[in-house]
Protein backbone atom coordinates (compact mmCIF):
# COMPACT_ATOMS: atom_id res chain seq x y z
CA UNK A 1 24.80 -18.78 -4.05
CA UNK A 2 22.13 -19.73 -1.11
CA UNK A 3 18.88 -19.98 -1.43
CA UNK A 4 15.76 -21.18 0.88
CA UNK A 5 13.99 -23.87 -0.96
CA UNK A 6 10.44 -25.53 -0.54
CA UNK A 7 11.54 -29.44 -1.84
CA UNK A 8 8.40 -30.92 -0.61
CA UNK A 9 5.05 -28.89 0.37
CA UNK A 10 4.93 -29.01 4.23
CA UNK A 11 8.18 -29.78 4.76
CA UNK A 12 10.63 -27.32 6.29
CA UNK A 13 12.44 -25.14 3.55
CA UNK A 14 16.11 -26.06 2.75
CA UNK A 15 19.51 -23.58 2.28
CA UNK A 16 20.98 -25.22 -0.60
CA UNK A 17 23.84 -24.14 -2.88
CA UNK A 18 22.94 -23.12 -6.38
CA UNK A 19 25.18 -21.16 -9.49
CA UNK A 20 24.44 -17.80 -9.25
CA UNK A 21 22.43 -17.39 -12.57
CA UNK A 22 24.00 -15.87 -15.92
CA UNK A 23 22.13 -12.61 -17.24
CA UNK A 24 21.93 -12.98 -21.49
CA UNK A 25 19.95 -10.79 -23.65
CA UNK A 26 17.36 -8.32 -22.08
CA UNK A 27 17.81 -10.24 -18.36
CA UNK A 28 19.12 -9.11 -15.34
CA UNK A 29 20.75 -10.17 -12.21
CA UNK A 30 20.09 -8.73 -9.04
CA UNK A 31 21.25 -9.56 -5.74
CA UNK A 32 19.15 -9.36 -3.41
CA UNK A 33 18.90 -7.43 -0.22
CA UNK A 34 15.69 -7.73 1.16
CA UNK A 35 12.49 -10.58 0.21
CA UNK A 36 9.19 -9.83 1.89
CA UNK A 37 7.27 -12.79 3.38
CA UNK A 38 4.07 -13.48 1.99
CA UNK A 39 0.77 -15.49 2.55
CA UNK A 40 1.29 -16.99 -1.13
CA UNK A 41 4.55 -18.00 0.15
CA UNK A 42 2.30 -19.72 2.67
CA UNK A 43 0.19 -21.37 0.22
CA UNK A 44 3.11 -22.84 -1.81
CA UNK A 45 4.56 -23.82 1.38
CA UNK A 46 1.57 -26.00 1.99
CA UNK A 47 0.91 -27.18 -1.59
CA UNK A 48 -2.26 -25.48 -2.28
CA UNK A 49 -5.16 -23.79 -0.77
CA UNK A 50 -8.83 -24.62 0.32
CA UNK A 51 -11.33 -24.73 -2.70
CA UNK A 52 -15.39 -25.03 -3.14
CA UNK A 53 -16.77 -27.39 -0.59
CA UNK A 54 -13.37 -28.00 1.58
CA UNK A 55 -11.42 -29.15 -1.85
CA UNK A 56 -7.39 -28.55 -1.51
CA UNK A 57 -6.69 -27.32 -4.83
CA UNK A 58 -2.98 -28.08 -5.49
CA UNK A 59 -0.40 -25.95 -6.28
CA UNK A 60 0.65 -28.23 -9.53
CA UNK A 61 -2.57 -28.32 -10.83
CA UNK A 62 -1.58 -24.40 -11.14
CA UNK A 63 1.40 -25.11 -12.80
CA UNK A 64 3.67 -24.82 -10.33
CA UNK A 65 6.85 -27.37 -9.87
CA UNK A 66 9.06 -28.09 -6.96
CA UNK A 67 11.62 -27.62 -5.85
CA UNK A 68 10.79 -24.23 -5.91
CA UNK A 69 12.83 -20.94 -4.32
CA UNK A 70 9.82 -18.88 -3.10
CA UNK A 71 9.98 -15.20 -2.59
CA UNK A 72 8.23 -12.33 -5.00
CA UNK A 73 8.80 -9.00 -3.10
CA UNK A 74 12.41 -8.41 -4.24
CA UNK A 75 14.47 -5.64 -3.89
CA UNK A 76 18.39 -5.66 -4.06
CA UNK A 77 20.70 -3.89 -6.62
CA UNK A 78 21.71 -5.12 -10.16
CA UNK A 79 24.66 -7.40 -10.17
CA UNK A 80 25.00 -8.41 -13.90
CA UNK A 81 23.26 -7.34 -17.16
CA UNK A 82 22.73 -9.27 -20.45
CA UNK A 83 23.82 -7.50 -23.67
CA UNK A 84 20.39 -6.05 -24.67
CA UNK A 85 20.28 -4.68 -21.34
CA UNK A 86 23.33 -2.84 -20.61
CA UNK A 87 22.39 -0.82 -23.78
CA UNK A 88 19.45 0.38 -21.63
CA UNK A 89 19.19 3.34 -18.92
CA UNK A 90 20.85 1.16 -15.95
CA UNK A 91 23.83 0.24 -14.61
CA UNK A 92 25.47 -2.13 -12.30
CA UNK A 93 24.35 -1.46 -8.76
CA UNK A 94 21.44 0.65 -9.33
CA UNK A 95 19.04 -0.07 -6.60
CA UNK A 96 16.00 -1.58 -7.56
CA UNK A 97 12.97 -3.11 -7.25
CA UNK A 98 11.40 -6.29 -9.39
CA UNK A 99 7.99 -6.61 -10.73
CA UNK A 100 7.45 -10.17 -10.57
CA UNK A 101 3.98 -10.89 -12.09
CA UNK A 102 5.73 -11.33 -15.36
CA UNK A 103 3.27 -12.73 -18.28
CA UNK A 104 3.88 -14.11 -21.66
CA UNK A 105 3.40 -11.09 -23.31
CA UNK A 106 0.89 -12.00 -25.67
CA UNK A 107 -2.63 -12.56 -23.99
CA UNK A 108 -5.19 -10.14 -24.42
CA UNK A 109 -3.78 -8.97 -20.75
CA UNK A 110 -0.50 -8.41 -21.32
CA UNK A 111 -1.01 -6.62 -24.14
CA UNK A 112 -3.16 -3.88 -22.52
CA UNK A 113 -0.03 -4.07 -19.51
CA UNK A 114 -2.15 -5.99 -17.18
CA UNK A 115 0.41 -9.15 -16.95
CA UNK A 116 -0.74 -9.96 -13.35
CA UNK A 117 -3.59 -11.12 -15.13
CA UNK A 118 -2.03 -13.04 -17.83
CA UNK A 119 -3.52 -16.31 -19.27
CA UNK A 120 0.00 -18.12 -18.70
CA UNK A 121 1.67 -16.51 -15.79
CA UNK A 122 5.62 -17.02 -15.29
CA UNK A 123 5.68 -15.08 -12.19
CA UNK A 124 9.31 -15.10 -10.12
CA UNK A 125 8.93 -16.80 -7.09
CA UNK A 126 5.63 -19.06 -8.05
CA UNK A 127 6.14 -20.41 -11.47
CA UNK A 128 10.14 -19.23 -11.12
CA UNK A 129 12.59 -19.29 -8.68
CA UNK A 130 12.26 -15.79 -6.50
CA UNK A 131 13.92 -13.96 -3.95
CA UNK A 132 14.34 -16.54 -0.98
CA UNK A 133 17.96 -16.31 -2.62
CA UNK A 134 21.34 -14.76 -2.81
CA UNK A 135 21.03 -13.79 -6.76
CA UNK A 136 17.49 -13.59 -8.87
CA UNK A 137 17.75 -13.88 -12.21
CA UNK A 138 15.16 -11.44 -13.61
CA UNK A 139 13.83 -12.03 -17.49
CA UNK A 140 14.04 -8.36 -18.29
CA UNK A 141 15.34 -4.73 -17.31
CA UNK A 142 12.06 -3.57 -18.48
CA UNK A 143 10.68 -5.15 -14.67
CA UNK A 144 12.93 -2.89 -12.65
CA UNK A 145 11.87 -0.04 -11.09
CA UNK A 146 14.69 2.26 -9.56
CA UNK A 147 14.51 3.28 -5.90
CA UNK A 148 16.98 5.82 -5.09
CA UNK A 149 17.46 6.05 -0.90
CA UNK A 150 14.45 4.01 -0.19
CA UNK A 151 15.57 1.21 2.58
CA UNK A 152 14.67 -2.11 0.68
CA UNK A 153 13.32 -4.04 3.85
CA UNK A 154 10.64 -1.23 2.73
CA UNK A 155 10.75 -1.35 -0.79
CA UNK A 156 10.29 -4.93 -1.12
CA UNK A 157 7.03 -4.98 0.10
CA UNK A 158 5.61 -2.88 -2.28
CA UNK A 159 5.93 -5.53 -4.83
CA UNK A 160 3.22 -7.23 -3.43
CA UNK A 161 1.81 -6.06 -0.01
CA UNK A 162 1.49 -2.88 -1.66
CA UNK A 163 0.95 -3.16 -4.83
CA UNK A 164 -2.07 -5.73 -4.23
CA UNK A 165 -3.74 -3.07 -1.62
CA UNK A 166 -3.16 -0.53 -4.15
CA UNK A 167 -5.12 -2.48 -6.80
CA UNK A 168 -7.84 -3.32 -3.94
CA UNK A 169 -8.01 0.48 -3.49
CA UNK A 170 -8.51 0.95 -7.22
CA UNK A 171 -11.29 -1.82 -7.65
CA UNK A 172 -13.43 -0.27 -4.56
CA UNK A 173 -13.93 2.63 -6.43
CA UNK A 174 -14.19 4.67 -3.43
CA UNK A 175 -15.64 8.38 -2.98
CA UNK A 176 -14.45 11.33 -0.64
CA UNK A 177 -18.05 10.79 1.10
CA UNK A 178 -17.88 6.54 1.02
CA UNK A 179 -17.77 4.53 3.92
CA UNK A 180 -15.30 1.53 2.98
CA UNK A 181 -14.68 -1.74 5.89
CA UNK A 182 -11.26 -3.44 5.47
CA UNK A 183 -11.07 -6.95 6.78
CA UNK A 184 -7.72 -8.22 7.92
CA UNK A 185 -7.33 -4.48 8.37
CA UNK A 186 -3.96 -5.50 11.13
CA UNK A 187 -2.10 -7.77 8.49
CA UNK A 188 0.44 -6.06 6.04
CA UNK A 189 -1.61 -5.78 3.33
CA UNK A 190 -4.51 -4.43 5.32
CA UNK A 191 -2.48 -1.57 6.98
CA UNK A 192 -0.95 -0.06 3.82
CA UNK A 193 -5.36 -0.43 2.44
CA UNK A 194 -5.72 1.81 5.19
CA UNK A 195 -2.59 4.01 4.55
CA UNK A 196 -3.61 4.54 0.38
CA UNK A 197 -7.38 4.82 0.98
CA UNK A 198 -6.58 7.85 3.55
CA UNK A 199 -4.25 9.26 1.04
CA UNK A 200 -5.53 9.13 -2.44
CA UNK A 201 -9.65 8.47 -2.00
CA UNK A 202 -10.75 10.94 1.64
CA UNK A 203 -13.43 8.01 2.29
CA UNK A 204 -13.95 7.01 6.02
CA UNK A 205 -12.00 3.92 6.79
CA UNK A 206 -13.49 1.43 8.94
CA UNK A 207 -11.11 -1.22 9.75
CA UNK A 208 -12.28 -4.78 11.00
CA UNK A 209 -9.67 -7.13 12.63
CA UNK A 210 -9.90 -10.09 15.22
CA UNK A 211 -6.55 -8.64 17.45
CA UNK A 212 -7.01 -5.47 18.92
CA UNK A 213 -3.06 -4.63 19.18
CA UNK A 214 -3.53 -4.63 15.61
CA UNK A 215 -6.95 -2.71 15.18
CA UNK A 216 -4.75 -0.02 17.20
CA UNK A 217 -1.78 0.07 14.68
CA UNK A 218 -4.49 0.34 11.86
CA UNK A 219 -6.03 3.54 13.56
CA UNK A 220 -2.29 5.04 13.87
CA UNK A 221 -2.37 4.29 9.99
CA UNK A 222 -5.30 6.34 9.34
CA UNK A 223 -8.55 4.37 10.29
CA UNK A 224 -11.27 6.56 11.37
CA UNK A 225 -13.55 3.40 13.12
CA UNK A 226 -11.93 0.39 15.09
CA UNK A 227 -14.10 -2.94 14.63
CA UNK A 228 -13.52 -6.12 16.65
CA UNK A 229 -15.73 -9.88 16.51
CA UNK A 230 -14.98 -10.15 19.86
CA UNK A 231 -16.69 -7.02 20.85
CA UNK A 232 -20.29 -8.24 18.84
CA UNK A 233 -21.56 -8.61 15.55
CA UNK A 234 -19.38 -7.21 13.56
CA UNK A 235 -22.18 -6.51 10.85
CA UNK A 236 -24.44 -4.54 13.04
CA UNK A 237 -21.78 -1.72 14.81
CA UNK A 238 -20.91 -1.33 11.04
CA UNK A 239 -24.35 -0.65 10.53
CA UNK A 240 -24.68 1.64 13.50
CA UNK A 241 -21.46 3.40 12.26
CA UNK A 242 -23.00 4.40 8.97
CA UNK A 243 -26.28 5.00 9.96
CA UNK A 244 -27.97 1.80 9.05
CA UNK A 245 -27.17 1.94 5.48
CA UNK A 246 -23.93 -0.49 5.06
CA UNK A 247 -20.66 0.22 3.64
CA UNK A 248 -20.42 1.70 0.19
CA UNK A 249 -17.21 -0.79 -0.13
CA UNK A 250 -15.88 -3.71 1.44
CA UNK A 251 -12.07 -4.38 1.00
CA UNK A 252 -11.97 -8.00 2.13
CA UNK A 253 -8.34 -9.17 2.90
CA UNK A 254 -9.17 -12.93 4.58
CA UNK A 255 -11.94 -13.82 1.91
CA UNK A 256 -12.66 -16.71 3.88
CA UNK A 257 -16.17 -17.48 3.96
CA UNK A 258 -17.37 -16.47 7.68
CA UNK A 259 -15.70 -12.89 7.01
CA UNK A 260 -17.16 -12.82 2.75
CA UNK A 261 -21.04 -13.51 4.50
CA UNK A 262 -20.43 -11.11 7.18
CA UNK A 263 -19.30 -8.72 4.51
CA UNK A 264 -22.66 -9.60 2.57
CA UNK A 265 -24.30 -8.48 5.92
CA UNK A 266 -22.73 -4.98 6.07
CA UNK A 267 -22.58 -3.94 2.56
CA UNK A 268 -25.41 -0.95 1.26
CA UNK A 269 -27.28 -1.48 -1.95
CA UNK A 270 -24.90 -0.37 -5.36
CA UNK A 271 -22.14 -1.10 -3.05
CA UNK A 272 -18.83 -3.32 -3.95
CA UNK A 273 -17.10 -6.05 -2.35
CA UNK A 274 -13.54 -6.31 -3.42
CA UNK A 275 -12.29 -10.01 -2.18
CA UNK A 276 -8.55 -10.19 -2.38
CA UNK A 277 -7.57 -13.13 0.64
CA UNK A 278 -7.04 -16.46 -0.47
CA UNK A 279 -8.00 -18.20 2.57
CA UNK A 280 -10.57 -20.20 0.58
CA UNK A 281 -13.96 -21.68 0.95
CA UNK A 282 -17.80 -20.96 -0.69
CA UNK A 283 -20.00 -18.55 -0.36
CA UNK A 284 -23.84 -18.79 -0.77
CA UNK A 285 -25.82 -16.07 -2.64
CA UNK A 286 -29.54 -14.99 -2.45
CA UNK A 287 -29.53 -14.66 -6.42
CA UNK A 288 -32.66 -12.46 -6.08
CA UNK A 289 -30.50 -10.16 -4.34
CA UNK A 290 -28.10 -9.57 -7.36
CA UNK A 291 -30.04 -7.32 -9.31
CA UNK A 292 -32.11 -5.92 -6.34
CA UNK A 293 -29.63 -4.49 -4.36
CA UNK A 294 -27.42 -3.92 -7.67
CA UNK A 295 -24.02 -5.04 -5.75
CA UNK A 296 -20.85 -5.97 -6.97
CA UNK A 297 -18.52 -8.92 -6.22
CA UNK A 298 -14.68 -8.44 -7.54
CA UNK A 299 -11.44 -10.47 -7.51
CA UNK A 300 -8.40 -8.36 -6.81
CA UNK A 301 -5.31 -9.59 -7.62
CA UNK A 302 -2.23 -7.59 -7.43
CA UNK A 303 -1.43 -4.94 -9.99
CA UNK A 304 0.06 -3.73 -13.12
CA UNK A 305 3.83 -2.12 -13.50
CA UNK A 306 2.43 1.00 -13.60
CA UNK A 307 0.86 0.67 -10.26
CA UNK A 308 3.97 0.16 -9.02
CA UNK A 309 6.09 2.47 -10.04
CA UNK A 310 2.85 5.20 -8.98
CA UNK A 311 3.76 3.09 -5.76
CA UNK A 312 7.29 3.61 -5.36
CA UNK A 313 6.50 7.53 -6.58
CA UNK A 314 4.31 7.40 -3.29
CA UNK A 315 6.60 5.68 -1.32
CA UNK A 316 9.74 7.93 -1.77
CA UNK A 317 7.42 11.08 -1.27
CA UNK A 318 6.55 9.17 2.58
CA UNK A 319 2.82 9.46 1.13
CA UNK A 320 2.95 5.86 2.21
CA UNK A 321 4.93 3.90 4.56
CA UNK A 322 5.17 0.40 4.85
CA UNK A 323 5.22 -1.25 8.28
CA UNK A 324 7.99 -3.85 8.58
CA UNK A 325 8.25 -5.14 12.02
CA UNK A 326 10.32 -8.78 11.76
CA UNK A 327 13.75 -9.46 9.94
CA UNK A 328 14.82 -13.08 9.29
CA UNK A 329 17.97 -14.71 7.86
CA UNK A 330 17.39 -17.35 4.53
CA UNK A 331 17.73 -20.04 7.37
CA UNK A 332 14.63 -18.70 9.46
CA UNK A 333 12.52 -18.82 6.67
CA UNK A 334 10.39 -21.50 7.39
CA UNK A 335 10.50 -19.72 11.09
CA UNK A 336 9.23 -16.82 9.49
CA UNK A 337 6.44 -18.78 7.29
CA UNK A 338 5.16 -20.50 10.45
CA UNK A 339 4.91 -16.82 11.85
CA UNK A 340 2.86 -15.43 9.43
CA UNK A 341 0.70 -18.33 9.56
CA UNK A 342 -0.17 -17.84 13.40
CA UNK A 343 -0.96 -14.29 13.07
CA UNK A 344 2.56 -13.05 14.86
CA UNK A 345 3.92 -10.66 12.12
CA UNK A 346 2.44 -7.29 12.25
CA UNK A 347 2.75 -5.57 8.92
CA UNK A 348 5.54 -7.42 7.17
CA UNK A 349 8.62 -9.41 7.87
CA UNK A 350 11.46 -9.61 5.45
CA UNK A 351 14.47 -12.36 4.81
CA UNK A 352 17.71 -10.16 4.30
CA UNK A 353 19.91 -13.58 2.20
């Protein structure tokens, strides 16, 4: 089989040939149809991100080895099953989708079903080889969810994009009377925020972006308020916008450190700011503040397997629907890496091996 490789961090990704894997026990094979591109495809591309104080934390520090396929938002149908799982309610090319923030099973995380979370994380297409491939060699049936007629440029991004809005969503805690700001409110994560606050939480939606094309696909997705830097402070139209109280939530999708202290500017007392970006950098707190104002700070980081198949319930309904605006081949991937990195791919952009 193909697959797009990262051999070296900033190097361009290679097609190489590779066996197509062998499903045993409770694994499956899939082949894959459709692998969104990510910004922690980015990252791994690169070899890290930006820490504390301009430190480059490295990917292998993480635990992460190259050469590495890349690629977590799979969807394709099952090709092969190991014994254990052909005893189980699927068959050979049943259309699926993989969960790929697989745990050990044993932390206190994955045993409450929370292995996004997990201690030791062995998730496909960071610590495994993913979907930037022909075949995907999953560890178990039990991290397929069945799609029926959804396309799978669509479904793939709920793996991810989705599923890591979704859990944003959930953290912000968010009220039919709240006002909630999402940041990076254009990208593809930021769009289907908007889409899944309008549908499952009635607050008013205020979405903040840099590119106005964007801020205008983001109202079309259910935003209520537009918000652009380049039109002024940021901070002070969200003010005017909720009568000079601040946002109830902040959903911040760059979490870089201009857009977290902007965030600190805009944000009402008891209110929550969910970070979820991993753009990197610091971010200095009036400690005083803390227990005055009684806010919240929270990491987001994806979700759970039942968030996504509530996702994919969603998502077959057309409750939500994912933008995908670019398709690549496995030998544009690095094109379509270096795409998402200048800001050119609105919503999501797939690689169909």
């Amino acid at each position: 089989m193909k697959a797009a490789r990262i051999i070296k961090p900033k190097e361009s990704l290679q097609v190489q040939d590779l066996d197509i894997p062998k499903a045993t026990g409770s694994q499956v094979v899939v082949k894959v149809r459709s692998s969104g591109v990510c910004h922690s495809d980015i990252h791994l591309w690169e070899g890290g991100y930006e820490g504390i104080e301009g430190q480059f934390l490295k990917a292998t520090d993480r635990g992460v080895t190259y050469p590495l396929t890349p690629g977590h938002e799979i969807a394709g149908m099952i090709e092969s099953l190991g014994e254990e799982a052909a005893k189980e309610a699927i068959d050979k090319n049943d259309k699926v989708i993989v969960y790929p923030w697989i745990g050990e099973g044993v932390c206190p995380a994955c045993r409450v079903g929370e292995e996004n979370l997990c201690d030791k994380p062995r998730s496909l297409g960071v610590y495994t080889d993913g979907g930037y491939a022909e075949y995907v060699l999953v560890p178990s049936y039990k991290y397929l969810v069945k799609i029926a007629d959804l396309d799978t440029d669509v479904a793939a991004t709920l793996s991810c994009s989705a599923l890591t809005a979704y859990g944003a969503v959930k953290n912000a805690d968010l009220k039919p009377n709240d006002n909630v700001v999402i940041v990076g409110a254009g990208g593809g994560l930021g769009l289907m925020a908007v889409q899944l606050a309008k549908a499952v939480t009635g607050a008013r939606i205020i979405a903040l972006d840099l590119d106005q094309e964007k801020l205008k696909i983001a109202k079309e997705n259910g935003a209520d308020e537009i918000v652009s830097p380049k039109d002024g402070d940021p901070a002070k139209r969200v003010m005017e916008i909720t009568d000079n109280l601040g946002a109830d939530a902040i959903i911040d999708f760059v979490n870089a450190s201009k857009t977290v202290e902007t965030d600190m500017k805009m944000l009402r007392r008891r209110g929550r700011v969910v970070l979820v970006g991993l753009f990197g950098g610091e971010l200095k707190l009036s400690l005083v503040s803390m227990p005055t104002r009684a806010y919240r700070l929270i990491g987001s980081y994806t979700g759970s397997l039942s968030d996504l198949i509530e996702l994919v319930s969603l998502a077959k309904r057309r409750v939500i629907e994912p933008v995908v605006s670019h398709r690549f081949k496995l030998s544009q991937a690095t094109e379509a890496l270096q795409m998402l990195k200048d800001g050119k791919i609105l919503g999501r952009g797939v690689i169909n091996p």
